[in-house]
N, C-alpha and C. Protein backbone atom coordinates (compact mmCIF):
# COMPACT_ATOMS: atom_id res chain seq x y z
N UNK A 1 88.39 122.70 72.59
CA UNK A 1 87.44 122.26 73.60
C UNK A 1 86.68 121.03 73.13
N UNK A 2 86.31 121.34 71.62
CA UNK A 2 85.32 119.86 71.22
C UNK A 2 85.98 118.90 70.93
N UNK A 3 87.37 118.89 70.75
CA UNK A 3 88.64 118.04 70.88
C UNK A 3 88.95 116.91 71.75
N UNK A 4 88.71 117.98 72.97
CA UNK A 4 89.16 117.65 74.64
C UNK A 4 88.03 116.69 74.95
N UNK A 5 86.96 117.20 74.36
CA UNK A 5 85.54 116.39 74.95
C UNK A 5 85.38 115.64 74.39
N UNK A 6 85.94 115.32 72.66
CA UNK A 6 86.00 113.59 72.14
C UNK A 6 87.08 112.85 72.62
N UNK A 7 88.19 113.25 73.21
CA UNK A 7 89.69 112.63 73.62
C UNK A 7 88.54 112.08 74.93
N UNK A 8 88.13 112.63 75.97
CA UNK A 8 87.56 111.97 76.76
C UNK A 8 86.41 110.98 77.03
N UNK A 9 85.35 111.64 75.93
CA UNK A 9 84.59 110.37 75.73
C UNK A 9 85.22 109.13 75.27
N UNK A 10 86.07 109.05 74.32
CA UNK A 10 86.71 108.26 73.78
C UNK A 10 87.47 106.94 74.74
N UNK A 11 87.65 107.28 75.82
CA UNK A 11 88.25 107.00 77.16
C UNK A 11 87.37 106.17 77.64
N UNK A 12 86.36 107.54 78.16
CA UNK A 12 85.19 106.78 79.41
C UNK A 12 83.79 106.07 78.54
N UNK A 13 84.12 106.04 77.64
CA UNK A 13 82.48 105.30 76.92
C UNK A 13 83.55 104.23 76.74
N UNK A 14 84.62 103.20 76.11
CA UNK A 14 84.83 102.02 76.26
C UNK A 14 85.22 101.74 78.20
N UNK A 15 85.54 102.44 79.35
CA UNK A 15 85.82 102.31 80.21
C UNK A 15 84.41 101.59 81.17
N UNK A 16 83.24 102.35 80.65
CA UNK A 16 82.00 102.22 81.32
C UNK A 16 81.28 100.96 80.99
N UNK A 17 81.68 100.83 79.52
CA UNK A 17 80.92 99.19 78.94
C UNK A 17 82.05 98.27 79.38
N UNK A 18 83.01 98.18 79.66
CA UNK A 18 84.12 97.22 79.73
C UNK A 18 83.72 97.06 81.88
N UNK A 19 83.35 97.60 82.23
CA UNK A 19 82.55 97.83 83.52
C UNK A 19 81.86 97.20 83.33
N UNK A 20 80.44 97.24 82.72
CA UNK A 20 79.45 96.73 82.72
C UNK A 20 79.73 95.16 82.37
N UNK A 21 80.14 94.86 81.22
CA UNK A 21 81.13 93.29 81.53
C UNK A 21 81.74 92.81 82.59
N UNK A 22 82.12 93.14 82.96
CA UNK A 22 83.18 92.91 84.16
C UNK A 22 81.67 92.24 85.35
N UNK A 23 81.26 93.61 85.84
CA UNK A 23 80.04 93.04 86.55
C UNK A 23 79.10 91.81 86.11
N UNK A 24 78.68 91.62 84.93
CA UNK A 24 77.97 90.52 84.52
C UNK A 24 78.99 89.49 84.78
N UNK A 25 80.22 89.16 84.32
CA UNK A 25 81.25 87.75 84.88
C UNK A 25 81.38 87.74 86.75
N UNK A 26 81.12 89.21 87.51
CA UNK A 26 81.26 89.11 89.13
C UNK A 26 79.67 88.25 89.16
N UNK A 27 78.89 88.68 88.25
CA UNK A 27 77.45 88.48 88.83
C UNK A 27 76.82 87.20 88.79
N UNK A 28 77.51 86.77 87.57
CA UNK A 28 77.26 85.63 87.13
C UNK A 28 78.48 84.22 88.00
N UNK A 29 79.39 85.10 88.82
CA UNK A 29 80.49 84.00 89.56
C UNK A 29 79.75 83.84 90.82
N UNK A 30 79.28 85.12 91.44
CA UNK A 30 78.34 85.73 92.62
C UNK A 30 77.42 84.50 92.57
N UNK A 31 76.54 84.24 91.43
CA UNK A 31 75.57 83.68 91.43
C UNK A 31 75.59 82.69 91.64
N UNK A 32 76.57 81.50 91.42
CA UNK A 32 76.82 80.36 90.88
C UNK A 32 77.20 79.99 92.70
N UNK A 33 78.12 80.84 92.89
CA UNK A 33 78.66 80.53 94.48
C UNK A 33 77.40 80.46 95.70
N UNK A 34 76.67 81.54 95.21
CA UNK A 34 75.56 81.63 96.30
C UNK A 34 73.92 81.01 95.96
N UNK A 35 73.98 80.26 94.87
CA UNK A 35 73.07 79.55 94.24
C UNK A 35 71.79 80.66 93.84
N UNK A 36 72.09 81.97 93.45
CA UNK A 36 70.96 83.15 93.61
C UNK A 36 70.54 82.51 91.79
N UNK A 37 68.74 82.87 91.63
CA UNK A 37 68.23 81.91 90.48
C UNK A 37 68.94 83.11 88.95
N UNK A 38 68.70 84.62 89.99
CA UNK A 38 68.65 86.37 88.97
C UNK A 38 69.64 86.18 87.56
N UNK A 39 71.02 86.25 88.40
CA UNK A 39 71.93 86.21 87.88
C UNK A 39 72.18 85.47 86.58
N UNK A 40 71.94 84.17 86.85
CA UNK A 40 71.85 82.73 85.86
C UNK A 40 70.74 82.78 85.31
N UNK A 41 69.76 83.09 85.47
CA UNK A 41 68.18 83.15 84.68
C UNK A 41 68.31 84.13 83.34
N UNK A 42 68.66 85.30 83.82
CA UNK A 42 68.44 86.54 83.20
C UNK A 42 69.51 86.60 81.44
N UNK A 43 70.92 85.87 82.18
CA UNK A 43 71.90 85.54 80.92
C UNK A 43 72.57 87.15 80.71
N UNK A 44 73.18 87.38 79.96
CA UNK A 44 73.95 88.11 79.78
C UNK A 44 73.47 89.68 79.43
N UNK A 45 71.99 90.22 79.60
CA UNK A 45 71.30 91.19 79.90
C UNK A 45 70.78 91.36 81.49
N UNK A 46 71.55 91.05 82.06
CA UNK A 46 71.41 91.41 83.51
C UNK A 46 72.22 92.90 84.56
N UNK A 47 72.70 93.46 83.30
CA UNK A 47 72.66 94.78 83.48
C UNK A 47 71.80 95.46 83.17
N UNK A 48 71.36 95.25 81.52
CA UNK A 48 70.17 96.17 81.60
C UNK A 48 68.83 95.77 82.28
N UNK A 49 68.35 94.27 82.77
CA UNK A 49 67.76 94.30 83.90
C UNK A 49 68.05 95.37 85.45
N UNK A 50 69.39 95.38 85.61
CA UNK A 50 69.78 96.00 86.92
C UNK A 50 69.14 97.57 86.53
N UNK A 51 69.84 97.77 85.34
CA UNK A 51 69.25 99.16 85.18
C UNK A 51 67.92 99.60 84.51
N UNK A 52 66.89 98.77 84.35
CA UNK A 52 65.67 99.19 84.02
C UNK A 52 65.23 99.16 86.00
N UNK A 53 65.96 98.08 86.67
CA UNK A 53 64.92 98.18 88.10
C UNK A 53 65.40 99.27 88.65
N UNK A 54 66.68 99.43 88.35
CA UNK A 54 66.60 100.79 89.43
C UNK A 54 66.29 102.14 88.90
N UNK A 55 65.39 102.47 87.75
CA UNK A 55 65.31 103.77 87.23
C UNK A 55 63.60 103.15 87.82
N UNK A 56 62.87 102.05 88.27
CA UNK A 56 61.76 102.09 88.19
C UNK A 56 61.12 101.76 89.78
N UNK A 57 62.84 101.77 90.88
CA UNK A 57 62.50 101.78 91.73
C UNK A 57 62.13 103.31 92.41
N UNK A 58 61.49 103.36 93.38
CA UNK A 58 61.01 104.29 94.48
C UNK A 58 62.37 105.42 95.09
N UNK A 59 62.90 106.32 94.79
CA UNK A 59 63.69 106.97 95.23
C UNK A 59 64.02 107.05 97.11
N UNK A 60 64.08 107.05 98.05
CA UNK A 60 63.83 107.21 99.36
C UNK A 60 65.12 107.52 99.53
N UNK A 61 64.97 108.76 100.72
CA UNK A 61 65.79 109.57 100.90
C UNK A 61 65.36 109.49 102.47
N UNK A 62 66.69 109.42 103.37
CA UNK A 62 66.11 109.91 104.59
C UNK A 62 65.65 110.99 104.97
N UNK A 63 64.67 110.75 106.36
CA UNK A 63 64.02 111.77 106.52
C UNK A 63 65.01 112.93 107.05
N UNK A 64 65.97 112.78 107.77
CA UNK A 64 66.58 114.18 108.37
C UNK A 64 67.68 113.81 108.15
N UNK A 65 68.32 113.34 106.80
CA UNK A 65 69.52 113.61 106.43
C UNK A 65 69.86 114.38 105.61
N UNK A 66 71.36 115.06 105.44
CA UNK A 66 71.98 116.14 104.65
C UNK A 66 71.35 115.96 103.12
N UNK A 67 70.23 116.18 102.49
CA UNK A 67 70.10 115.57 101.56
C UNK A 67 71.02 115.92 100.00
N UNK A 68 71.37 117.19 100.19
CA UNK A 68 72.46 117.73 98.96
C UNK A 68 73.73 116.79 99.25
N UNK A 69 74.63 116.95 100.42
CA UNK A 69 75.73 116.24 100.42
C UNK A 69 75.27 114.57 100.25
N UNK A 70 74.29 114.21 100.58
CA UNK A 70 73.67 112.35 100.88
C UNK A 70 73.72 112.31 98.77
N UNK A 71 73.24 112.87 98.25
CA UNK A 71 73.05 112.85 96.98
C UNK A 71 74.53 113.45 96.41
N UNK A 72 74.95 113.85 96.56
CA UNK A 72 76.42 114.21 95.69
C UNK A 72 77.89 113.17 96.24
N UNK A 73 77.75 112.69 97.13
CA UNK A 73 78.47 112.18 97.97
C UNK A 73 79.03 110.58 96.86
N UNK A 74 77.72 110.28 96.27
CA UNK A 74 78.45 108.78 95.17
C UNK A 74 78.77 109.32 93.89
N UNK A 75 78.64 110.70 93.83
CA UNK A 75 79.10 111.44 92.67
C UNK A 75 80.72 111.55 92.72
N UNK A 76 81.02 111.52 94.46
CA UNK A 76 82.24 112.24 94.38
C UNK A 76 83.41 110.83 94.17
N UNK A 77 82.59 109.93 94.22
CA UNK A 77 83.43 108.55 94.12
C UNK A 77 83.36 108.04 92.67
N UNK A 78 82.53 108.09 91.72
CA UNK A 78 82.48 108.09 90.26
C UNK A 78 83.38 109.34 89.55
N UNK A 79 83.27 110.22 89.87
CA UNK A 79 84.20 111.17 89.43
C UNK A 79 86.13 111.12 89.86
N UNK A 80 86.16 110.65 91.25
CA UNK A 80 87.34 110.43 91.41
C UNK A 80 87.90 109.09 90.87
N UNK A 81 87.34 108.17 90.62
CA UNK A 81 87.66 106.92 90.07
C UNK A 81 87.92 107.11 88.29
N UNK A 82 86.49 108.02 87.95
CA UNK A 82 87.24 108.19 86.33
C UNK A 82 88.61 109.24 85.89
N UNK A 83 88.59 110.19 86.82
CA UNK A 83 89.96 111.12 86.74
C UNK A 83 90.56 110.30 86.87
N UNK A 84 91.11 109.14 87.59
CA UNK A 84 92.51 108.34 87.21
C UNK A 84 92.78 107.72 85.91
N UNK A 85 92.02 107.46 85.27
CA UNK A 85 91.91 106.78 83.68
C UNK A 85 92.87 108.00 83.28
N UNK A 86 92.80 109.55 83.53
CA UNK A 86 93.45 110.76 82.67
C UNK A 86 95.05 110.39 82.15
N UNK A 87 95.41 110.07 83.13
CA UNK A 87 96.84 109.47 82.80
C UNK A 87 97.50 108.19 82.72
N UNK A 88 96.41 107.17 82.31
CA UNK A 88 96.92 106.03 81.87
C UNK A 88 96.99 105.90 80.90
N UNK A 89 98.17 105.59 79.92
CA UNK A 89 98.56 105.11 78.38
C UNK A 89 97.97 104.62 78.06
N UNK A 90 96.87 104.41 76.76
CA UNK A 90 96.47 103.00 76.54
C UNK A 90 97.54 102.52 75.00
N UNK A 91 98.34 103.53 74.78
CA UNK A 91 99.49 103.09 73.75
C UNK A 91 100.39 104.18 73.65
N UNK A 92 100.98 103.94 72.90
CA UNK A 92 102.02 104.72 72.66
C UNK A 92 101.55 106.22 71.98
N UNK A 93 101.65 107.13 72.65
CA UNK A 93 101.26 108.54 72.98
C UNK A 93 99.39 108.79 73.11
N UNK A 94 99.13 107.49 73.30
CA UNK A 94 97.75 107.91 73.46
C UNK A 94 97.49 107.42 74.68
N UNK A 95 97.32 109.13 75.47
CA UNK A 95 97.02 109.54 77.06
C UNK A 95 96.54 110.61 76.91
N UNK A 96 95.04 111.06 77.55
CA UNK A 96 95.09 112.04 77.60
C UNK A 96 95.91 113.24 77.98
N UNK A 97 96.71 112.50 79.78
CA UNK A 97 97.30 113.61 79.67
C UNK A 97 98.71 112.83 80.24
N UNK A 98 100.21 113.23 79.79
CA UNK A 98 101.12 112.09 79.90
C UNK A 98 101.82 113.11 80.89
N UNK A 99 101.64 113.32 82.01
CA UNK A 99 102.07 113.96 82.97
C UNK A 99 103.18 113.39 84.40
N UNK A 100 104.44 114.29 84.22
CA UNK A 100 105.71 113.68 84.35
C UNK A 100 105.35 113.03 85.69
N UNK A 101 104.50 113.58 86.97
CA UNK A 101 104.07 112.71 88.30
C UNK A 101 103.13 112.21 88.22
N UNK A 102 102.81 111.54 86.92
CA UNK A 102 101.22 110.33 86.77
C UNK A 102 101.14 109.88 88.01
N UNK A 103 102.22 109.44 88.88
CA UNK A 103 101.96 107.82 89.77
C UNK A 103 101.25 108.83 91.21
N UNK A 104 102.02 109.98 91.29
CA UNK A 104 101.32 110.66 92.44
C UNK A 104 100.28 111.55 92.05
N UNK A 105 99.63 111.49 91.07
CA UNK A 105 98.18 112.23 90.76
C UNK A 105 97.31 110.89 90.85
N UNK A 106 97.91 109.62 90.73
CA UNK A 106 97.20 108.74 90.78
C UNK A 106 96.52 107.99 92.47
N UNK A 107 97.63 108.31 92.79
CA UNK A 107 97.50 108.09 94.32
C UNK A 107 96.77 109.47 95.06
N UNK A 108 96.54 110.80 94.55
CA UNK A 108 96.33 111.53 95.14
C UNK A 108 94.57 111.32 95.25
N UNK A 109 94.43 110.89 93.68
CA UNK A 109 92.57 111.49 93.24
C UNK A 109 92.10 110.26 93.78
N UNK A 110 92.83 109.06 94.00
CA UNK A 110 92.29 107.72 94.84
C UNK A 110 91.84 108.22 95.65
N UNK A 111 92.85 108.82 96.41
CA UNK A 111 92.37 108.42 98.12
C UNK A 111 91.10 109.62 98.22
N UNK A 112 91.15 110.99 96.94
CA UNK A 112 89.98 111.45 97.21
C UNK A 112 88.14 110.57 97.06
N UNK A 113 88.64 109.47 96.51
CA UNK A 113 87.56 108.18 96.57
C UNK A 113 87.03 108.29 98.00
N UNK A 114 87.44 108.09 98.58
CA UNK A 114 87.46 108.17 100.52
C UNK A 114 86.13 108.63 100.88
N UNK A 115 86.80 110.06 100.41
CA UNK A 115 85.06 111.38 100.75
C UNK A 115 84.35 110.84 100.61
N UNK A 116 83.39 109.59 99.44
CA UNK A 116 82.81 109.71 98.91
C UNK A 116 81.68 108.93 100.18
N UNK A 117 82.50 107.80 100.68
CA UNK A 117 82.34 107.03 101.28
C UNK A 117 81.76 107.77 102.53
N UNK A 118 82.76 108.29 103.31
CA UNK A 118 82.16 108.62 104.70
C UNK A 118 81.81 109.52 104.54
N UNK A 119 80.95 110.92 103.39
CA UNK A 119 80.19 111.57 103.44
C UNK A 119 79.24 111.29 103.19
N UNK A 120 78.82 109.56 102.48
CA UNK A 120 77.61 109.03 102.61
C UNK A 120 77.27 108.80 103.82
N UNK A 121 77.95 108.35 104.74
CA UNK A 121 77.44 107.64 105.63
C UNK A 121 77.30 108.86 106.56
N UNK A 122 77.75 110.05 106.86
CA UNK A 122 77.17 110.91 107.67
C UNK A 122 76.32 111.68 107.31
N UNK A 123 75.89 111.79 105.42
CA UNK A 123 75.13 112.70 105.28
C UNK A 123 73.70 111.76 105.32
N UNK A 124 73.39 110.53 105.81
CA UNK A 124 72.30 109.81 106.13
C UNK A 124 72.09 109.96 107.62
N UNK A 125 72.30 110.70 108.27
CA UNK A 125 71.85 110.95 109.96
C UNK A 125 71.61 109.98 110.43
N UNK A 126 72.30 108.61 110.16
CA UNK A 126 72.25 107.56 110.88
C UNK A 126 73.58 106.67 111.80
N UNK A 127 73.10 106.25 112.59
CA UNK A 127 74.26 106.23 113.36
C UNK A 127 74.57 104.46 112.72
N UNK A 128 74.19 103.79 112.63
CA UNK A 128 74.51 102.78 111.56
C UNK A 128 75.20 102.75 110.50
N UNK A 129 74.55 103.83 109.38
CA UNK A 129 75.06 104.09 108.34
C UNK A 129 76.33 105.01 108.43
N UNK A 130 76.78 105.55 109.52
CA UNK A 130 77.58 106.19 109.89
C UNK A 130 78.79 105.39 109.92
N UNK A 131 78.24 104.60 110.92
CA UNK A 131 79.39 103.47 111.38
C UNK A 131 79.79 102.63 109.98
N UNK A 132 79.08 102.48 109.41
CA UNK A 132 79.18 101.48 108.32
C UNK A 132 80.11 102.15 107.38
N UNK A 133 80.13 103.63 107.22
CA UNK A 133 80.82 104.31 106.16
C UNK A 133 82.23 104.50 106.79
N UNK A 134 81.93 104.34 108.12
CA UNK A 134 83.51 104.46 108.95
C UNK A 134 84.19 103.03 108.53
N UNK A 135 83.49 101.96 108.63
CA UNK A 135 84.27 100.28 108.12
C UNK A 135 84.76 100.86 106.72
N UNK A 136 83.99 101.52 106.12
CA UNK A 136 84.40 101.02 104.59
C UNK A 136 85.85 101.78 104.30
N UNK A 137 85.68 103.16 105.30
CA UNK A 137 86.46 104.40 104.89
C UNK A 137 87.91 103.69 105.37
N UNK A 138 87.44 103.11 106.94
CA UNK A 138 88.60 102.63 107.66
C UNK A 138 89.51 101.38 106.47
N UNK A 139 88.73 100.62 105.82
CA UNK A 139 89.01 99.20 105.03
C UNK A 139 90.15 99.84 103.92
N UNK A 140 89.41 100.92 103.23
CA UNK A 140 90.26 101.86 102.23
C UNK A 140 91.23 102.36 102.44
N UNK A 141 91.44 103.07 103.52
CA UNK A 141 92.52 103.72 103.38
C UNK A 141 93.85 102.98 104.32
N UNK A 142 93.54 101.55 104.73
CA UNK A 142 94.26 100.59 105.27
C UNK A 142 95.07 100.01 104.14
N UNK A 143 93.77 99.52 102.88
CA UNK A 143 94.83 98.78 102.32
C UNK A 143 95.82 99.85 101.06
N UNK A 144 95.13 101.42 100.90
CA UNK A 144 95.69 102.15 100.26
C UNK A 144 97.57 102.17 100.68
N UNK A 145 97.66 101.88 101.85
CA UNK A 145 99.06 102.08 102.86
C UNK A 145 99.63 101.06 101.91
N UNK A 146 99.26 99.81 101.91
CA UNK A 146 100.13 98.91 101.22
C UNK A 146 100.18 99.27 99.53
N UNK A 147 98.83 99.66 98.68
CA UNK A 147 99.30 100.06 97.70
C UNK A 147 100.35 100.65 97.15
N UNK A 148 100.46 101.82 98.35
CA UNK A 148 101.11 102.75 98.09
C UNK A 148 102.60 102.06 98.31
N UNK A 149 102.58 101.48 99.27
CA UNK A 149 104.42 101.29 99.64
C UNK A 149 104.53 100.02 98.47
N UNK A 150 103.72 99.50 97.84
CA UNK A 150 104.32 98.71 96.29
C UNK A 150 104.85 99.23 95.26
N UNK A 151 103.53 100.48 94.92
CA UNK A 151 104.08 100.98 93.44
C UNK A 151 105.04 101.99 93.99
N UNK A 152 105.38 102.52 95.49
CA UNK A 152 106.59 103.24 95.54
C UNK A 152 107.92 102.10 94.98
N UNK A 153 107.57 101.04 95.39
CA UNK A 153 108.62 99.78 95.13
C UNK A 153 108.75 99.91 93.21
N UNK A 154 107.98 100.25 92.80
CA UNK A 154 107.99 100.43 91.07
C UNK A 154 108.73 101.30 90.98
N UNK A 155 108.55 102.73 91.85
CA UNK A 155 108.62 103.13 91.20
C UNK A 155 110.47 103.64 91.52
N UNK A 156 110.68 103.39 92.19
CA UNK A 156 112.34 103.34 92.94
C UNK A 156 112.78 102.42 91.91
N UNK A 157 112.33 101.34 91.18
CA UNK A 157 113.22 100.66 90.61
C UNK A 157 112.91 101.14 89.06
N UNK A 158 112.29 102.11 88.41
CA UNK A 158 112.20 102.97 87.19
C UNK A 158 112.70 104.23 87.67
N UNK A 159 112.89 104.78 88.47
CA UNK A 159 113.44 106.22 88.74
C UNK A 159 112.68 107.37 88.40
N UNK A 160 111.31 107.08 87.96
CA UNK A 160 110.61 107.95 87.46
C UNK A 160 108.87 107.75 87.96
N UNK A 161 108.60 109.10 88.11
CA UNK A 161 106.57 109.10 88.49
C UNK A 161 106.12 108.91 87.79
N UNK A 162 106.53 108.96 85.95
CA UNK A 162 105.61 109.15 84.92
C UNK A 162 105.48 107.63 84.55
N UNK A 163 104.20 107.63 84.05
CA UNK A 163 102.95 105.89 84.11
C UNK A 163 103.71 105.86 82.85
N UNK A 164 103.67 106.55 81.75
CA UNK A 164 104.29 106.28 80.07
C UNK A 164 106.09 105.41 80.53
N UNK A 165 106.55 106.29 81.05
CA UNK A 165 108.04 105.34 81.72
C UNK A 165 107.81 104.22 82.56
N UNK A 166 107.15 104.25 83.49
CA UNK A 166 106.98 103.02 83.88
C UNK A 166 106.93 101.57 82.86
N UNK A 167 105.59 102.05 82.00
CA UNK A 167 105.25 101.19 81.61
C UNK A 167 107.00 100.68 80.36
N UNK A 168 107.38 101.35 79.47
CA UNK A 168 108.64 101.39 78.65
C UNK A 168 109.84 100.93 79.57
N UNK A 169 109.42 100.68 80.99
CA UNK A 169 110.85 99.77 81.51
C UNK A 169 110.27 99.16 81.50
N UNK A 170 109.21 98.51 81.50
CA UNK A 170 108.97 96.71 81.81
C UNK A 170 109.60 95.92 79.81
N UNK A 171 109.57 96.54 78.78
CA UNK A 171 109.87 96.43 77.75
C UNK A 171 110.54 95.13 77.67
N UNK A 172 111.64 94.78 78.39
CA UNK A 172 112.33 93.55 78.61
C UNK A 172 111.70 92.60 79.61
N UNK A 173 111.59 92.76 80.48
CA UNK A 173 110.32 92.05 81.38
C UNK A 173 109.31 92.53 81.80
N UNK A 174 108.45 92.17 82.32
CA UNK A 174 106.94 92.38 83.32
C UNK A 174 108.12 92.56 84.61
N UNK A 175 107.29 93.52 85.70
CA UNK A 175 107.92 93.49 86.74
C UNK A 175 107.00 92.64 87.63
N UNK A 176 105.54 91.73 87.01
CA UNK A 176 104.89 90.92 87.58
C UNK A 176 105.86 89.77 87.88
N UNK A 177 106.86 89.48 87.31
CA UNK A 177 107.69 88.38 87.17
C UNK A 177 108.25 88.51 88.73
N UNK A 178 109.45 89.52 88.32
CA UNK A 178 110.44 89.80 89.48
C UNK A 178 109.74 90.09 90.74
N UNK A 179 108.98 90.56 90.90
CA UNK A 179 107.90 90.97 91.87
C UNK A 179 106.74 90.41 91.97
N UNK A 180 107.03 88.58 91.97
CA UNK A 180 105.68 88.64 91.98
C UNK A 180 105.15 87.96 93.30
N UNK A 181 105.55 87.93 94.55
CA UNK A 181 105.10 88.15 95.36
C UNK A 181 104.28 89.25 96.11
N UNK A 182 104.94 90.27 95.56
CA UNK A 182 104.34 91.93 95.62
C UNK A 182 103.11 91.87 94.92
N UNK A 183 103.55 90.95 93.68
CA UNK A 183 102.10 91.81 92.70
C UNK A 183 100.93 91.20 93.34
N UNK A 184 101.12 89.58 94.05
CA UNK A 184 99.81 89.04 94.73
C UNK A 184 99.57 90.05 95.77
N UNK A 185 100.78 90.56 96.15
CA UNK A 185 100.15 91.62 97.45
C UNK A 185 99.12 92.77 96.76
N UNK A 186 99.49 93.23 95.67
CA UNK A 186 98.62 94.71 94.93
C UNK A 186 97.79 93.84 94.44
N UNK A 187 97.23 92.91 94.17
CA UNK A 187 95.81 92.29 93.96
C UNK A 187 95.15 91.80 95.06
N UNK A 188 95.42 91.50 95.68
CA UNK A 188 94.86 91.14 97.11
C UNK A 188 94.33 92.52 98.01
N UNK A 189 95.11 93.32 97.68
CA UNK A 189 95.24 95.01 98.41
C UNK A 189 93.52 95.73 97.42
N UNK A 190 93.91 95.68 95.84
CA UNK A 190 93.52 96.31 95.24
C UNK A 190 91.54 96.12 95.38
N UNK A 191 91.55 94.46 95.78
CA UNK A 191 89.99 93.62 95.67
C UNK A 191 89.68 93.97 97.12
N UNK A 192 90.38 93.69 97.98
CA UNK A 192 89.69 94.65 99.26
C UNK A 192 89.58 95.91 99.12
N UNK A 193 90.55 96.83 98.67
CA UNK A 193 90.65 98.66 98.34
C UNK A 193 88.81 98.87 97.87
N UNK A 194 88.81 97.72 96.84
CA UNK A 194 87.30 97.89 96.27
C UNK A 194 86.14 97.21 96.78
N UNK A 195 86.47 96.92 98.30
CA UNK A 195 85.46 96.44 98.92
C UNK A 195 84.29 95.11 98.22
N UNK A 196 85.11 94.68 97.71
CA UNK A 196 84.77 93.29 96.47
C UNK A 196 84.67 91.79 97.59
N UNK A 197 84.37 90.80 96.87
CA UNK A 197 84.35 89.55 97.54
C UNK A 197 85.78 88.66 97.64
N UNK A 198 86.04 88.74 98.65
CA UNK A 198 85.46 88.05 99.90
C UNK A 198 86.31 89.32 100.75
N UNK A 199 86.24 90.62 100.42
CA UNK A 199 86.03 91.57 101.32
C UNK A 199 85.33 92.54 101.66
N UNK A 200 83.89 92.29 101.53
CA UNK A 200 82.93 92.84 101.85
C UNK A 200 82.18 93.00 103.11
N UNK A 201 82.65 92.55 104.12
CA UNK A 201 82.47 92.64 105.57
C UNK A 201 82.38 94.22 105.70
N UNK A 202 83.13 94.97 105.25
CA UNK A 202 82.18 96.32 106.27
C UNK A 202 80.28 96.86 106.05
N UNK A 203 80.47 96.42 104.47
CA UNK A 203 78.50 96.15 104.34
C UNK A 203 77.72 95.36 105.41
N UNK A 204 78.30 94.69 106.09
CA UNK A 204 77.24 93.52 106.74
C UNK A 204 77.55 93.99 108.26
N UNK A 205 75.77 94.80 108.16
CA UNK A 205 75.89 95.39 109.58
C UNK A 205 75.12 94.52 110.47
């Protein structure tokens, strides 16, 4: 058990800081594009700015919304996003778990991402926020369709579900090469999937 629970920290503590990077280069590209002063002022502690303001902002909760589901509801989208890390290789036998249908556990705990979304927006009793969680839910599981019919395209040409095989046929090439009209399609798919820029239109009500 205390095994299981360092194999996973081990995972999600470089997964969460390699996040937090990631956002400072969106925030700092964000910034530059939209001339905002935050971003560029602050320098490369503008996460832990983000996160000292929001532990020191005001909690507000609607007044007559579901408030258990309104509060568990971005839980259920952080939790389904880190269960997919479970079965990605990051080398050779180091996966947590190297499971022979990786590609369809991967596609399965995605689309449970979904919930997370339109149980926010209905557990806020607003008919706005409602609608708004319907754009995002609707945006997701649109471009999930094309995800899905790509890496089925992977995975027809490896013969196998498991992510460890996948990855051991590209050995001689990247299939970014041969496919790489596809692969602009699964990046283009993947930055809307995540409701990112310049597909952020279902936020802007």
């Amino acid at each position: 058990m205390l095994l299981s629970l360092i194999e996973v920290l081990i995972v999600i503590v470089p997964l969460l800081l390699s996040v937090a990077f990631m956002t400072i280069a969106e925030r700092k590209a964000m910034g530059s594009m939209q001339r905002r002063l935050g971003p560029n002022r602050v320098g490369y502690y503008v996460n832990v700015a983000d996160a000292l303001k929001l532990f020191v902002k005001e909690s507000v909760l609607p007044a007559h919304s579901n408030k258990a589901l309104f509060l568990f509801a971005p839980v259920i989208s952080l939790i389904t996003s880190l269960l997919s890390w479970g079965v990605v290789p990051f080398g050779a036998g180091l996966t947590l778990s190297d499971l022979s249908l990786g590609i369809l556990y991967l596609l399965a705990v995605s689309s449970l991402g979904v919930y997370g979304v339109i149980f926010a927006g209905w557990a806020a009793n607003s008919k706005y926020a409602f609608l708004g969680g319907l754009r995002s839910t609707a945006q997701m599981v649109s471009y999930e369709v094309v995800l899905g019919l790509i890496i089925i395209t992977v995975v027809l040409l490896v013969g196998s579900l498991n992510v460890t095989e996948i990855i051991q046929a590209q050995i001689s090439v990247w299939y970014i090469i041969p496919l790489l009209p596809l692969s602009l399609m699964f990046l283009i798919s993947a930055i809307a999937e995540t409701n990112r820029a310049p597909f952020d239109l279902p936020e802007a009500k």
